[in-house]
ModelCIF file with pLDDT and N, C-alpha, C, O atoms, coordinates in Angstrom:
data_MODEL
#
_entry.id   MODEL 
#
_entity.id                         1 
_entity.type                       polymer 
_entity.pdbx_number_of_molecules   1 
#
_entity_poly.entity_id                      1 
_entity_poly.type                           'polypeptide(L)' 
_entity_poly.nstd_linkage                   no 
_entity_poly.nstd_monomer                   no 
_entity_poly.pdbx_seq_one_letter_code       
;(UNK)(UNK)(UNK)(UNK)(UNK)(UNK)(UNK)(UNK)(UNK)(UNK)(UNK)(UNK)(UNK)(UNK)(UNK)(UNK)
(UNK)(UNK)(UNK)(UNK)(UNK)(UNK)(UNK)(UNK)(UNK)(UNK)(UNK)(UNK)(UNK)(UNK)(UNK)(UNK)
(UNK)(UNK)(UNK)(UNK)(UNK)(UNK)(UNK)(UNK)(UNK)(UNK)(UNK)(UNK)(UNK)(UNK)
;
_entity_poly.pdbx_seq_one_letter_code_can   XXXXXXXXXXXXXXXXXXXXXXXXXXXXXXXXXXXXXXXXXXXXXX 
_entity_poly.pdbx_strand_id                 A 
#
loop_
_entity_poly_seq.entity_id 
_entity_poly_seq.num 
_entity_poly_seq.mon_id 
_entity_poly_seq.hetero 
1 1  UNK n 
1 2  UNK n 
1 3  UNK n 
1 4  UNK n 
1 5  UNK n 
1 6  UNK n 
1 7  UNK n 
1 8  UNK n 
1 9  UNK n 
1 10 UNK n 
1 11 UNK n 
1 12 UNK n 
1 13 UNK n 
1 14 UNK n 
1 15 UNK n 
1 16 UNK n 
1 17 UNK n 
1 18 UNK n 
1 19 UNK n 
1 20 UNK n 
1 21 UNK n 
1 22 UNK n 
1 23 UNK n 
1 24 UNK n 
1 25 UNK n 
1 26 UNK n 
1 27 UNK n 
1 28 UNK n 
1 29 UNK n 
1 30 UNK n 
1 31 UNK n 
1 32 UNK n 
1 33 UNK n 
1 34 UNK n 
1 35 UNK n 
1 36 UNK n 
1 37 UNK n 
1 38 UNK n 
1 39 UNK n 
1 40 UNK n 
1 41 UNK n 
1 42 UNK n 
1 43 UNK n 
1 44 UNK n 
1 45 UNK n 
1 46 UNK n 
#
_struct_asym.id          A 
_struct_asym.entity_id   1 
#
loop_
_ma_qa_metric.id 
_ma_qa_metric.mode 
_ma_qa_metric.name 
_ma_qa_metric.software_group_id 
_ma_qa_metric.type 
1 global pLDDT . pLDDT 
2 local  pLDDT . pLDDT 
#
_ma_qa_metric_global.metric_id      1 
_ma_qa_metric_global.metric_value   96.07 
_ma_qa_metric_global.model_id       1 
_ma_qa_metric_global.ordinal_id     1 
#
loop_
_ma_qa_metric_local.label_asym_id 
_ma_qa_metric_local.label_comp_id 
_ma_qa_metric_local.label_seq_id 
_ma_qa_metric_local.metric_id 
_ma_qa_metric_local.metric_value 
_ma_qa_metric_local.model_id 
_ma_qa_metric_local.ordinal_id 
A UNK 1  2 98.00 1 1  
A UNK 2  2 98.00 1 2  
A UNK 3  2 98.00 1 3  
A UNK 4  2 98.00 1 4  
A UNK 5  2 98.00 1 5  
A UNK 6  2 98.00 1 6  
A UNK 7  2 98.00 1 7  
A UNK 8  2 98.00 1 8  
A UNK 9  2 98.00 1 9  
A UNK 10 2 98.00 1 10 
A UNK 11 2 98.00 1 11 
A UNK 12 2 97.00 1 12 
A UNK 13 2 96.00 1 13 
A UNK 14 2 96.00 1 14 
A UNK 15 2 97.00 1 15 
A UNK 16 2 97.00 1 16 
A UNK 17 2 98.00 1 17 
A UNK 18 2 98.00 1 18 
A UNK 19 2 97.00 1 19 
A UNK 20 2 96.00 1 20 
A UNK 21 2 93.00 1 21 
A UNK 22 2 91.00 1 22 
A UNK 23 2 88.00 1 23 
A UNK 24 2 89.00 1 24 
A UNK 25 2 89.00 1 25 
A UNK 26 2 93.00 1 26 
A UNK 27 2 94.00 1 27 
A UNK 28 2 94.00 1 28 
A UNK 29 2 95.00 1 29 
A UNK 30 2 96.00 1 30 
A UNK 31 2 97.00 1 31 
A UNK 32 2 97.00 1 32 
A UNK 33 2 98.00 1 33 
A UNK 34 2 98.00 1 34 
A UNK 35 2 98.00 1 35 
A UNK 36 2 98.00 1 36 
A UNK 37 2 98.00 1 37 
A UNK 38 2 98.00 1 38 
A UNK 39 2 97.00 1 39 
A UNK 40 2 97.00 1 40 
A UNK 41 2 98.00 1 41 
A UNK 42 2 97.00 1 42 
A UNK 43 2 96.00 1 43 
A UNK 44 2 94.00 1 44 
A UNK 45 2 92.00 1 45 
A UNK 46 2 94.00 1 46 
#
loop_
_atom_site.group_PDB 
_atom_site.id 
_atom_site.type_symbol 
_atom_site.label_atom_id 
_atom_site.label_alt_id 
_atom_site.label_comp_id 
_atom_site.label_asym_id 
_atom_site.label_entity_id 
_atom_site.label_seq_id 
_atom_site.pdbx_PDB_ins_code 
_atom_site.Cartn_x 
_atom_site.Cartn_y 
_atom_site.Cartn_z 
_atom_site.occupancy 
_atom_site.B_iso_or_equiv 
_atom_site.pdbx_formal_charge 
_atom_site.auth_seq_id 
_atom_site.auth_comp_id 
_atom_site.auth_asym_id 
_atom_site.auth_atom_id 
_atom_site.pdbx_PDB_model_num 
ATOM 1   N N  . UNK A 1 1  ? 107.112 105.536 101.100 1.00 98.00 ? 1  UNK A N  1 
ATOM 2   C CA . UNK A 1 1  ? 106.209 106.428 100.386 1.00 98.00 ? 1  UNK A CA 1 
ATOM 3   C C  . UNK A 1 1  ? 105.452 105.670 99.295  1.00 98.00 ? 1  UNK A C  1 
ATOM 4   O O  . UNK A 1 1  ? 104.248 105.739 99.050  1.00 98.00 ? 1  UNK A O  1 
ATOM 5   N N  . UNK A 1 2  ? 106.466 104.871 98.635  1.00 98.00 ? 2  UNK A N  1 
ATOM 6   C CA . UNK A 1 2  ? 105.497 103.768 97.523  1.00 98.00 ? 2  UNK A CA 1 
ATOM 7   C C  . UNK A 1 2  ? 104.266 103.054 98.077  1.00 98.00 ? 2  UNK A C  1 
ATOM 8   O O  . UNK A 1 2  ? 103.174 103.250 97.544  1.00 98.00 ? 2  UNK A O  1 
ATOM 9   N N  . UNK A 1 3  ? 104.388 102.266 99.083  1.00 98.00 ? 3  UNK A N  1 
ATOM 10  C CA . UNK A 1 3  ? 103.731 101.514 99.701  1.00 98.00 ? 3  UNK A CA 1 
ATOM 11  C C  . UNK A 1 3  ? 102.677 101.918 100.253 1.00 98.00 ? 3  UNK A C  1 
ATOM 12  O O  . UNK A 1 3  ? 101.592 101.388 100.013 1.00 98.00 ? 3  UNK A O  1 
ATOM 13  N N  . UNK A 1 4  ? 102.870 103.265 101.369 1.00 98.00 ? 4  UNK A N  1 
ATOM 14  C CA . UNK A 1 4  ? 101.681 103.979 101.942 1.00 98.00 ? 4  UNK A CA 1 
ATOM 15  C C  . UNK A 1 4  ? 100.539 104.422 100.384 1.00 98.00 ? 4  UNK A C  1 
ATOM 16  O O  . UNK A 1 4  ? 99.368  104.175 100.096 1.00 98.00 ? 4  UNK A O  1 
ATOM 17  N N  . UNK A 1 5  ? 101.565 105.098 99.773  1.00 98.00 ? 5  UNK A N  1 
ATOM 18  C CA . UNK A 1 5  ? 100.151 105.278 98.826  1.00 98.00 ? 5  UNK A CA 1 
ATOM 19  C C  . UNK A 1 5  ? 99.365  104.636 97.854  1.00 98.00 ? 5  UNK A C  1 
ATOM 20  O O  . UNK A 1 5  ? 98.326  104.985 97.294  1.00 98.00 ? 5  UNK A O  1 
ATOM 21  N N  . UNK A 1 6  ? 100.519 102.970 97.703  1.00 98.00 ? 6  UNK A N  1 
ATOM 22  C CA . UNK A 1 6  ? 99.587  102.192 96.841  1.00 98.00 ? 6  UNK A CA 1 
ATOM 23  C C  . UNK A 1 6  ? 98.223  101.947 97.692  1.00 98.00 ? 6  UNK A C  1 
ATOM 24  O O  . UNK A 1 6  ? 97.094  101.911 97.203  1.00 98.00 ? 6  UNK A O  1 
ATOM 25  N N  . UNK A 1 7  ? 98.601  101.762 99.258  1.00 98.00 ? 7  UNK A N  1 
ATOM 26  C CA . UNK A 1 7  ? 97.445  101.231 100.061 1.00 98.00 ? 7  UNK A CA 1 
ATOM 27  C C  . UNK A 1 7  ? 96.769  102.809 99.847  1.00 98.00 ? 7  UNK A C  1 
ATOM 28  O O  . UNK A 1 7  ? 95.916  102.741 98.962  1.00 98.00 ? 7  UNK A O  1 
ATOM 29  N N  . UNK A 1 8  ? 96.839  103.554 100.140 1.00 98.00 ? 8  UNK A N  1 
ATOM 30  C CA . UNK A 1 8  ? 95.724  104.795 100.046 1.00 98.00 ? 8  UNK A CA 1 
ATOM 31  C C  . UNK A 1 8  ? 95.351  104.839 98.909  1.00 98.00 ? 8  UNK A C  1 
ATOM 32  O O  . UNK A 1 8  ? 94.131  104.991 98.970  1.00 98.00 ? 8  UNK A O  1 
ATOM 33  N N  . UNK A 1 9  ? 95.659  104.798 97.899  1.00 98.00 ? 9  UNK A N  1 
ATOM 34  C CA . UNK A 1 9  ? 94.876  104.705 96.292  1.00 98.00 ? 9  UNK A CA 1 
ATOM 35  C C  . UNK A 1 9  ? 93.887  103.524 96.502  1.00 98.00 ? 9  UNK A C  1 
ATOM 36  O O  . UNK A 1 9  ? 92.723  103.470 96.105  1.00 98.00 ? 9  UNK A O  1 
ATOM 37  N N  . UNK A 1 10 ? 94.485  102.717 97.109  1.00 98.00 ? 10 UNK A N  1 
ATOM 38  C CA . UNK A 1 10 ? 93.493  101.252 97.284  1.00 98.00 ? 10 UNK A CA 1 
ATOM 39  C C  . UNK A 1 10 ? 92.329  101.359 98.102  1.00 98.00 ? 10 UNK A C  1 
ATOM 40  O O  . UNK A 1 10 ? 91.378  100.578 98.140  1.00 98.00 ? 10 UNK A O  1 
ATOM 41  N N  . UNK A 1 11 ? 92.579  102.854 99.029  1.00 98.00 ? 11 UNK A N  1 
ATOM 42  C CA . UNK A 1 11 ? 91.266  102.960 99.670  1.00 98.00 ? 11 UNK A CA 1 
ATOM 43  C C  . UNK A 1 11 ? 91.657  102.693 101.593 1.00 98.00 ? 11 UNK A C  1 
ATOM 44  O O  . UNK A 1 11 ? 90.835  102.835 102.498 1.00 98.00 ? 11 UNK A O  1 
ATOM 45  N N  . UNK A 1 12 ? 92.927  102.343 101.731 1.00 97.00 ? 12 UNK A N  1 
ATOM 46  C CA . UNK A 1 12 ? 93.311  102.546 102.860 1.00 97.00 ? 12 UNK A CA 1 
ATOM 47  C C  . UNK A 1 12 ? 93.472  103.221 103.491 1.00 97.00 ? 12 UNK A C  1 
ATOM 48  O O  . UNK A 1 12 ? 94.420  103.964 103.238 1.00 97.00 ? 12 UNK A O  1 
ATOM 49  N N  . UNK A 1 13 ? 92.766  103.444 104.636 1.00 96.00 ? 13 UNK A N  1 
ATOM 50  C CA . UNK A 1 13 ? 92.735  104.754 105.841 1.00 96.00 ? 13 UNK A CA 1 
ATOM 51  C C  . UNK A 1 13 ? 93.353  104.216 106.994 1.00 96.00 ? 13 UNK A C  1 
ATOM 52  O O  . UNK A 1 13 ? 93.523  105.074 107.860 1.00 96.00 ? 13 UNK A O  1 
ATOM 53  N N  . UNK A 1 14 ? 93.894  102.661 107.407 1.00 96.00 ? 14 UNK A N  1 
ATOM 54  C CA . UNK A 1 14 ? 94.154  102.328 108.556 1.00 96.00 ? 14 UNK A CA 1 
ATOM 55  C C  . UNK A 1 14 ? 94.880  101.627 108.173 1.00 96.00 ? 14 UNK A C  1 
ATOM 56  O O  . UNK A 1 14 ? 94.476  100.686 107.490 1.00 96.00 ? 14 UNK A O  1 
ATOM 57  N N  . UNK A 1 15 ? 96.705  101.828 108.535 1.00 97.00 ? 15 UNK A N  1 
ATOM 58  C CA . UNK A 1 15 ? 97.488  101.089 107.996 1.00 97.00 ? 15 UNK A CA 1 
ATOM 59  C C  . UNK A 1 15 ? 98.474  100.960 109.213 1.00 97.00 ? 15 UNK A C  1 
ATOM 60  O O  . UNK A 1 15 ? 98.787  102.012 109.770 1.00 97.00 ? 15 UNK A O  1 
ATOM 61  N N  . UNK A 1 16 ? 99.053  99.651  109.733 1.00 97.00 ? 16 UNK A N  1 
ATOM 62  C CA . UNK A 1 16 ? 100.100 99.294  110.301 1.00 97.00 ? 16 UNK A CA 1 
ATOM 63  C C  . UNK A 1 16 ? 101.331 99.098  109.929 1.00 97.00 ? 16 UNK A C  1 
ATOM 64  O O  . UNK A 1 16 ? 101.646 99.171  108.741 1.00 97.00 ? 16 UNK A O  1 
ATOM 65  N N  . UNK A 1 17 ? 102.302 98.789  110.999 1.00 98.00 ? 17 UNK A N  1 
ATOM 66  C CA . UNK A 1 17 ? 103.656 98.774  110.219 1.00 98.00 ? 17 UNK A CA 1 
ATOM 67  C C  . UNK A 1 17 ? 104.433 98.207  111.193 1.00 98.00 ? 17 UNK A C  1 
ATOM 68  O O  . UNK A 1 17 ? 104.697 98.512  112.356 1.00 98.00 ? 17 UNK A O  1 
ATOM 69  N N  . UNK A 1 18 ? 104.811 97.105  110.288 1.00 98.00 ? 18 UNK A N  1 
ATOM 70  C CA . UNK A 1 18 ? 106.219 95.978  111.385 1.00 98.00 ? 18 UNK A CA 1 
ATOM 71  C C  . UNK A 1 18 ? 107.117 96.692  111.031 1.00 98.00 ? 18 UNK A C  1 
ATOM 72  O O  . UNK A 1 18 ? 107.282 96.905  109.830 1.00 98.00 ? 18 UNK A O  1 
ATOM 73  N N  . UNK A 1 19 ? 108.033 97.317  112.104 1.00 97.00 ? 19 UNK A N  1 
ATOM 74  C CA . UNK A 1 19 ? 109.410 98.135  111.688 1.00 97.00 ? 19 UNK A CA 1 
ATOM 75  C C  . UNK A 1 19 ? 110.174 96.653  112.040 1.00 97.00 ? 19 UNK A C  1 
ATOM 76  O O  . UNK A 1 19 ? 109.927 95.614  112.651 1.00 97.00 ? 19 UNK A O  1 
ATOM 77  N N  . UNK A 1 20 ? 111.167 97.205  111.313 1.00 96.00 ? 20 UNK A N  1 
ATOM 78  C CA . UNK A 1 20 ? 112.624 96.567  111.390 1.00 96.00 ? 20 UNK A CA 1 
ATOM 79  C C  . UNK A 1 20 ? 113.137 96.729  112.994 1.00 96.00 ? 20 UNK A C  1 
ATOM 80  O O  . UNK A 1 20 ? 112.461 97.202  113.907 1.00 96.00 ? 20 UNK A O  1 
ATOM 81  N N  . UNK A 1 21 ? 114.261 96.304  113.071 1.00 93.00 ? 21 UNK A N  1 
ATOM 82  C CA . UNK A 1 21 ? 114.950 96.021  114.528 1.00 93.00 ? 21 UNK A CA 1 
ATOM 83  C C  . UNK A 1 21 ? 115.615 97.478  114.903 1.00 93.00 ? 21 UNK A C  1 
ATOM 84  O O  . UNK A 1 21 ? 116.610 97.793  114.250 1.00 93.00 ? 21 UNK A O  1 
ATOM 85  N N  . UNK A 1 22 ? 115.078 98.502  116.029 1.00 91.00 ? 22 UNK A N  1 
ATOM 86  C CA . UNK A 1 22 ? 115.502 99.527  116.099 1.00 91.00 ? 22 UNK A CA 1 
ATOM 87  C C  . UNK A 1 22 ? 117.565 100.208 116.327 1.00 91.00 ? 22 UNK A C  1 
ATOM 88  O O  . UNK A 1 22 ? 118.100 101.290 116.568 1.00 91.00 ? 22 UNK A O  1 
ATOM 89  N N  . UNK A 1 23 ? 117.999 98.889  116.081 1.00 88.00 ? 23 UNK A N  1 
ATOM 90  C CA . UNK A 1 23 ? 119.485 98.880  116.195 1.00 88.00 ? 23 UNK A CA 1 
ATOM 91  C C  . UNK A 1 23 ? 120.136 99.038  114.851 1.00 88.00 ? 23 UNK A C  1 
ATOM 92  O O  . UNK A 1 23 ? 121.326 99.174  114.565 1.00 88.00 ? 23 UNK A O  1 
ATOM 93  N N  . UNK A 1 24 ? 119.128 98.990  114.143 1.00 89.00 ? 24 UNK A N  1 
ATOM 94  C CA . UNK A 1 24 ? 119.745 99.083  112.319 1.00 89.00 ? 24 UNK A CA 1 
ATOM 95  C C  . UNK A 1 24 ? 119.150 100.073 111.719 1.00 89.00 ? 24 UNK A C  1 
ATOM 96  O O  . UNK A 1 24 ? 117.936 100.275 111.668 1.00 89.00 ? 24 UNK A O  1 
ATOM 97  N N  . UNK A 1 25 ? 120.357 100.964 111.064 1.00 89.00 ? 25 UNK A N  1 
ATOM 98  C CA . UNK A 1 25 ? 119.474 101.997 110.209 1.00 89.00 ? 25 UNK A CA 1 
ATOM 99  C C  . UNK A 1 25 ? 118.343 101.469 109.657 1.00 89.00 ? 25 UNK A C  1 
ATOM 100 O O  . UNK A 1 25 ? 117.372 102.083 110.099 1.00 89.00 ? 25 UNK A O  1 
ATOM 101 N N  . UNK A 1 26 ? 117.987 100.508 108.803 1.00 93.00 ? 26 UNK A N  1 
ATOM 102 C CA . UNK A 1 26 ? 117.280 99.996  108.049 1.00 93.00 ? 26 UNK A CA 1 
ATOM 103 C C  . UNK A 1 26 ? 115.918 100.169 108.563 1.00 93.00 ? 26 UNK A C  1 
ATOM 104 O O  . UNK A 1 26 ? 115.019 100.693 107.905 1.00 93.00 ? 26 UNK A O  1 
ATOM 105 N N  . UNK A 1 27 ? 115.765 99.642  109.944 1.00 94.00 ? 27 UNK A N  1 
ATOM 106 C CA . UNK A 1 27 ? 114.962 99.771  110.948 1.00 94.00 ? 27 UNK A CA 1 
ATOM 107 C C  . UNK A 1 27 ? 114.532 100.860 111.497 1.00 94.00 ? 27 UNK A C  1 
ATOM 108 O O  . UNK A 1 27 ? 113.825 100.590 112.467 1.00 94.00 ? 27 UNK A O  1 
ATOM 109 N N  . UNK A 1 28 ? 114.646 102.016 111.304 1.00 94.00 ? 28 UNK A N  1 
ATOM 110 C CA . UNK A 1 28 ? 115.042 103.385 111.956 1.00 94.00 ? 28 UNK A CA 1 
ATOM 111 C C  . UNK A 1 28 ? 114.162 104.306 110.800 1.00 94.00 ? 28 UNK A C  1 
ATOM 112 O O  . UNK A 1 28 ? 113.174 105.009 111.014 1.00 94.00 ? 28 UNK A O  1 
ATOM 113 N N  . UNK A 1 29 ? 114.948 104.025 109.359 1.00 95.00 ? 29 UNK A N  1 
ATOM 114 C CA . UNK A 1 29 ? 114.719 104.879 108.537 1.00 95.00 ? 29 UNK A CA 1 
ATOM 115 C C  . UNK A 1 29 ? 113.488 104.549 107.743 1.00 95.00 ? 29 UNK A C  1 
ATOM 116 O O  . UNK A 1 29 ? 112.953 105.367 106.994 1.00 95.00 ? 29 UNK A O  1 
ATOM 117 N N  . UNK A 1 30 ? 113.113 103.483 107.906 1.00 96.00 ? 30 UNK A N  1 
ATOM 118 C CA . UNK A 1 30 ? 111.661 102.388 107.314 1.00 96.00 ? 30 UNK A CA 1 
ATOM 119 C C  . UNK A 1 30 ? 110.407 102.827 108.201 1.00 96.00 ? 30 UNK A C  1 
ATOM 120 O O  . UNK A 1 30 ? 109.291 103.020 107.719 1.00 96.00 ? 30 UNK A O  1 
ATOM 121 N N  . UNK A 1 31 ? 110.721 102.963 109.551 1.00 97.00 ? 31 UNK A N  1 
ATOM 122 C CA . UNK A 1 31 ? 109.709 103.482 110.194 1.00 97.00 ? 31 UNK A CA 1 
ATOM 123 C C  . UNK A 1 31 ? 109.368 105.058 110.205 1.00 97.00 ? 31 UNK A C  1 
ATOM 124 O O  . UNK A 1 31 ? 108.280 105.602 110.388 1.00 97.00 ? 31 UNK A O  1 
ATOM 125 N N  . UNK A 1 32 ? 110.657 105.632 109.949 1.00 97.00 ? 32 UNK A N  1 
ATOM 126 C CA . UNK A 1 32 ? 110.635 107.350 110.076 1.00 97.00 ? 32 UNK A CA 1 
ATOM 127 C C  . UNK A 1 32 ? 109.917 107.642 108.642 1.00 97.00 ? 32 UNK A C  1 
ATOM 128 O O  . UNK A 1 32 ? 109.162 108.601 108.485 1.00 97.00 ? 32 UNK A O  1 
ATOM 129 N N  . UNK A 1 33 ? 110.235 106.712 107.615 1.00 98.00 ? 33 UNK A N  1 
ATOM 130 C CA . UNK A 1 33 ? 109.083 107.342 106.521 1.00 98.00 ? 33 UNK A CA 1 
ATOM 131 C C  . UNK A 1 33 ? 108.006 106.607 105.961 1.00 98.00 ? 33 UNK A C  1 
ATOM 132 O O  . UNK A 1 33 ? 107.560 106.926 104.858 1.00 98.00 ? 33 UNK A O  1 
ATOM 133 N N  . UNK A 1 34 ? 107.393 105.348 106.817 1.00 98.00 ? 34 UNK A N  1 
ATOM 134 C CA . UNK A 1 34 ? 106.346 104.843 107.090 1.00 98.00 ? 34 UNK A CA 1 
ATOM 135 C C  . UNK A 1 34 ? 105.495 106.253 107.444 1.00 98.00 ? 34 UNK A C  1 
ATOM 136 O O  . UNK A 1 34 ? 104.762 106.850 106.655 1.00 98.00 ? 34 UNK A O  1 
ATOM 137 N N  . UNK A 1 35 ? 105.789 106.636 108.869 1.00 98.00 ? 35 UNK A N  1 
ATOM 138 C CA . UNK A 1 35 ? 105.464 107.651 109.734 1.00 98.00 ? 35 UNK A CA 1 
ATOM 139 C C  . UNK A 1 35 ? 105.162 108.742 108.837 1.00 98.00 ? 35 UNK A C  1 
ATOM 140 O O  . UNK A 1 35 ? 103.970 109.009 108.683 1.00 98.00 ? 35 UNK A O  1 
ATOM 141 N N  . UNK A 1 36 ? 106.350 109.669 107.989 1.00 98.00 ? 36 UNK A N  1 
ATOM 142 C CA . UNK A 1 36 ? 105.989 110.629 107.514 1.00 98.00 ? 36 UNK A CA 1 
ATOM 143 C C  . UNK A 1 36 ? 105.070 110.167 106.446 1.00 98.00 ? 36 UNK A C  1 
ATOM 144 O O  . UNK A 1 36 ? 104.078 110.893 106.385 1.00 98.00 ? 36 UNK A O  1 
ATOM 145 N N  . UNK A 1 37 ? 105.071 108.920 105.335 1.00 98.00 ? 37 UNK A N  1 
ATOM 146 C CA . UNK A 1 37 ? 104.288 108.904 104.026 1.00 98.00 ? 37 UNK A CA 1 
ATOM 147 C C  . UNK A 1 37 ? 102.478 108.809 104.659 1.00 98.00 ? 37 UNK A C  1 
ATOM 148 O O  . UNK A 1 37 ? 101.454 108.870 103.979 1.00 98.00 ? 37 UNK A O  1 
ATOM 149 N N  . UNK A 1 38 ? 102.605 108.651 106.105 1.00 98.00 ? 38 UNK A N  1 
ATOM 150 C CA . UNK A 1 38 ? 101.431 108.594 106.433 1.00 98.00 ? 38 UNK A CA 1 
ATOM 151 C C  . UNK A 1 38 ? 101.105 109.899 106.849 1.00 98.00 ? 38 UNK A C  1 
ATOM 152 O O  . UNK A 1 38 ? 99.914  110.170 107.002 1.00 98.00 ? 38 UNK A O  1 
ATOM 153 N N  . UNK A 1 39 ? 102.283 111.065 107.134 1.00 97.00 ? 39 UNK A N  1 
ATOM 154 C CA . UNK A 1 39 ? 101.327 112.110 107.463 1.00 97.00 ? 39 UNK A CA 1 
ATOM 155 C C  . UNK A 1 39 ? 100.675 113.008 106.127 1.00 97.00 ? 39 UNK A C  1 
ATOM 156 O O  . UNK A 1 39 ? 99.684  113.737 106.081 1.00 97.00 ? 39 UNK A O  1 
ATOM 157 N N  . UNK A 1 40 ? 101.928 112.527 104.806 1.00 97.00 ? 40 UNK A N  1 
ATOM 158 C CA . UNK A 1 40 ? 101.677 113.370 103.779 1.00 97.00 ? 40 UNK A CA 1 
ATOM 159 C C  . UNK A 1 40 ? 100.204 113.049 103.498 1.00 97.00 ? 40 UNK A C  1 
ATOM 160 O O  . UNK A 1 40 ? 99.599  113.961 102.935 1.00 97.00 ? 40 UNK A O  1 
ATOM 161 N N  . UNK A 1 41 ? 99.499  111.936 103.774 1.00 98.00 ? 41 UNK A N  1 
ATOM 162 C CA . UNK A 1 41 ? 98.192  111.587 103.298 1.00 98.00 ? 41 UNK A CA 1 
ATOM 163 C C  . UNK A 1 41 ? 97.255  112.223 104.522 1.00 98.00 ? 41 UNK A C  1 
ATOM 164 O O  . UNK A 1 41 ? 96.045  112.304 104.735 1.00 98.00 ? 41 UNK A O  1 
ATOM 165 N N  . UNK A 1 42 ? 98.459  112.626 105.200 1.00 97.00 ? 42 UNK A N  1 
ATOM 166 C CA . UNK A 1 42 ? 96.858  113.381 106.191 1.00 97.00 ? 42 UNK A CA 1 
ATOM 167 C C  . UNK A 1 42 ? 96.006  111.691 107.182 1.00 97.00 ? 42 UNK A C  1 
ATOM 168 O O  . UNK A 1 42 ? 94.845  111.718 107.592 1.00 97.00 ? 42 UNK A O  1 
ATOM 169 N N  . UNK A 1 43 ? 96.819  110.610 107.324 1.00 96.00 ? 43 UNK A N  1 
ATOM 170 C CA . UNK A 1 43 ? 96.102  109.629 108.278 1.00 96.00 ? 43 UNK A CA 1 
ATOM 171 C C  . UNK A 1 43 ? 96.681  109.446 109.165 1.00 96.00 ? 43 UNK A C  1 
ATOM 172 O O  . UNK A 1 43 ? 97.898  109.392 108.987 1.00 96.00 ? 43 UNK A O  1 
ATOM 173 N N  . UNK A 1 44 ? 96.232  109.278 110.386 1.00 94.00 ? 44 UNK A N  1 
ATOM 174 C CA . UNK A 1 44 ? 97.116  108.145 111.732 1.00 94.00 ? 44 UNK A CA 1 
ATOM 175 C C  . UNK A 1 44 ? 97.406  106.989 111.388 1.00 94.00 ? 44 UNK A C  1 
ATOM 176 O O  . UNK A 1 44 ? 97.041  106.273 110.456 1.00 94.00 ? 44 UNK A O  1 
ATOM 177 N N  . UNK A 1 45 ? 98.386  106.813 112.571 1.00 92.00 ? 45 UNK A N  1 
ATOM 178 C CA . UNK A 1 45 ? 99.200  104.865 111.916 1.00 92.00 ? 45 UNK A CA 1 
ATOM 179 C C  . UNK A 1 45 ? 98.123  104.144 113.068 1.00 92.00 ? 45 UNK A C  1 
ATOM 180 O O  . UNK A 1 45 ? 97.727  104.353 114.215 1.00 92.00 ? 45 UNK A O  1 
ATOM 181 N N  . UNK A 1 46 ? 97.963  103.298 112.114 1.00 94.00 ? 46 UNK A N  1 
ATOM 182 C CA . UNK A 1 46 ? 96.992  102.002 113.175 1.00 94.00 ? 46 UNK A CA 1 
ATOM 183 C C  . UNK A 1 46 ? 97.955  100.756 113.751 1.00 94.00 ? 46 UNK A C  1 
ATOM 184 O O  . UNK A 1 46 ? 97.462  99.863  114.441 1.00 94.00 ? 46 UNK A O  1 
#
């Protein structure tokens, strides 16, 4: 959530995302709120 919206304050509308290794929470839970901090802004993931 930090991250998605420093880039959207910055003016980012098209943002990607290297997840972690899907065998580790770490990996799992990094992408699940990548995913959501991008819907709270209302964008698709690029």
């Amino acid at each position: 959530k930090l991250a998605v919206a420093h880039l959207y304050a910055l003016g980012h509308r098209r943002i990607a995302h290297l997840a972690g290794p899907a065998q580790f929470s770490t990996g799992v839970a990094r992408l699940e709120g990548f995913r959501a901090a991008l819907q709270q802004h209302g964008i698709e993931e690029a």
